[in-house]
Structures are given as C-alpha cells and as structure tokens.
C-alpha atoms as a PDB file:
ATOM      1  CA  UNK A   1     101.929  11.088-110.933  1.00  0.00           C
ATOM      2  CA  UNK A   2     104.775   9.505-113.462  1.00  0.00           C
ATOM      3  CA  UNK A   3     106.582  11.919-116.049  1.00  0.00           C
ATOM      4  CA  UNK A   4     108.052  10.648-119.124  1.00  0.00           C
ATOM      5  CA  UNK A   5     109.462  12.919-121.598  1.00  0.00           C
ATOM      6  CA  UNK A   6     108.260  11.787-125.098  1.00  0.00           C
ATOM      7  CA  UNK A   7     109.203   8.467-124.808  1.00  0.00           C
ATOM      8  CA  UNK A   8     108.909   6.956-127.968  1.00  0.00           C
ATOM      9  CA  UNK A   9     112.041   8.631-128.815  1.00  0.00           C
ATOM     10  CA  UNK A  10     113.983   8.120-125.550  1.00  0.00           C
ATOM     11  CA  UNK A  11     116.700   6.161-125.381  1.00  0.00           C
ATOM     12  CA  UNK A  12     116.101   4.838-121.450  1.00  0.00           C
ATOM     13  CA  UNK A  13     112.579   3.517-122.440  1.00  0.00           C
ATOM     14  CA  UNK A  14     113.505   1.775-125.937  1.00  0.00           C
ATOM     15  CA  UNK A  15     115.956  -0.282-123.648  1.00  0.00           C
ATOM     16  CA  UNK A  16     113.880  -1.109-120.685  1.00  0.00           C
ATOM     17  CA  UNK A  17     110.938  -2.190-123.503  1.00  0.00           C
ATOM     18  CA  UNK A  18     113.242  -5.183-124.689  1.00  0.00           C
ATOM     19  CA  UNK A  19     113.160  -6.624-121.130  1.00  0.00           C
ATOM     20  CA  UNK A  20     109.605  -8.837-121.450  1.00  0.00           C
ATOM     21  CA  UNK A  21     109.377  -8.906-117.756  1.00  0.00           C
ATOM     22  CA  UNK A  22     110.428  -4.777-117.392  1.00  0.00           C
ATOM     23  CA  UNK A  23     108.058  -3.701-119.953  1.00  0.00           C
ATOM     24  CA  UNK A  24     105.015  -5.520-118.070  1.00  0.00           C
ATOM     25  CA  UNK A  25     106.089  -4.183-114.989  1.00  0.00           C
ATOM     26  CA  UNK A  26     106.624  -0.369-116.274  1.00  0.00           C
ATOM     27  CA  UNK A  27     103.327  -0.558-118.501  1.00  0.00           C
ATOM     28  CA  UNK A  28     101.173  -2.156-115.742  1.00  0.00           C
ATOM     29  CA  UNK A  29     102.690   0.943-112.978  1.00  0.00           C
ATOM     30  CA  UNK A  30     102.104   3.683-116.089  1.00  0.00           C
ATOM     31  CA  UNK A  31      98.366   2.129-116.724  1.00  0.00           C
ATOM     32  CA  UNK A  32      97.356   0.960-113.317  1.00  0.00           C
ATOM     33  CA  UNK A  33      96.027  -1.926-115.457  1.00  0.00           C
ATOM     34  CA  UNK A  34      97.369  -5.936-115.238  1.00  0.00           C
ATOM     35  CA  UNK A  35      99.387  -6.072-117.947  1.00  0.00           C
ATOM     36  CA  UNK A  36      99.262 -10.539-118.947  1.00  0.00           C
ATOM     37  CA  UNK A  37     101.412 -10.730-122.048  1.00  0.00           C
ATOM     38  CA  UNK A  38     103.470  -8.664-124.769  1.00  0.00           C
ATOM     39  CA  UNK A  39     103.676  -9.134-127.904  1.00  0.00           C
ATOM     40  CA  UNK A  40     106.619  -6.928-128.850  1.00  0.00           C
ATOM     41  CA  UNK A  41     107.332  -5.734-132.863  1.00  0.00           C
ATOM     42  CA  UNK A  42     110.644  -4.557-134.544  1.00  0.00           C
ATOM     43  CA  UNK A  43     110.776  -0.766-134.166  1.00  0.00           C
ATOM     44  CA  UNK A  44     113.046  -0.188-136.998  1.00  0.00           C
ATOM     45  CA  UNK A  45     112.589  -1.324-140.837  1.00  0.00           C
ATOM     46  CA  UNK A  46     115.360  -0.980-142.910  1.00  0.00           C
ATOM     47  CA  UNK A  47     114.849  -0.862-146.432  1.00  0.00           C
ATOM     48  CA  UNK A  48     116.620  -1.934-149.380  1.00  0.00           C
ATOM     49  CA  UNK A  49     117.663   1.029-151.726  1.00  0.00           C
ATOM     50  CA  UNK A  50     118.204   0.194-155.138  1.00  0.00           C
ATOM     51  CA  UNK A  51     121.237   1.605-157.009  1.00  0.00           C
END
C-alpha cells in the first residue's frame, strides 16, 4: 500500500507531475491502471487586479 500525504498541496508531487514520463509512471503504480497519455493543465491562474 502507497501513502501520500495530501498531495495536491505537496511540494515533491507538484514537481515530479511536470516530468510527462514521471507522472505516467507514478499515476499508473498509484492506479494499477496503464496510464497512455497526459494531458497536463496550468495549476496556477494569476489574475489581473485592477487599480
């Protein structure tokens, strides 16, 4: 059985999700499911503040 402690806010996991090949790999061992492609989406959206 894998642990992971809340990892939408860890740092470790944020950085091994922007390696394509790594986040397959991680995501397919988590899942137990063959993980094809990724299709991977800003996490952060700055927004313009007006003055």
């Amino acid at each position: 059985m894998t642990l992971i402690a809340n990892p939408i806010y860890d740092v470790v996991f944020k950085y091994l999700m922007e390696n394509n090949k790594v986040a397959k790999l991680l995501l397919s061992d988590l899942t137990g499911l063959d993980i094809v492609s990724l299709e991977l989406q800003p996490q952060k959206i700055l927004q313009n503040q007006k003055e």
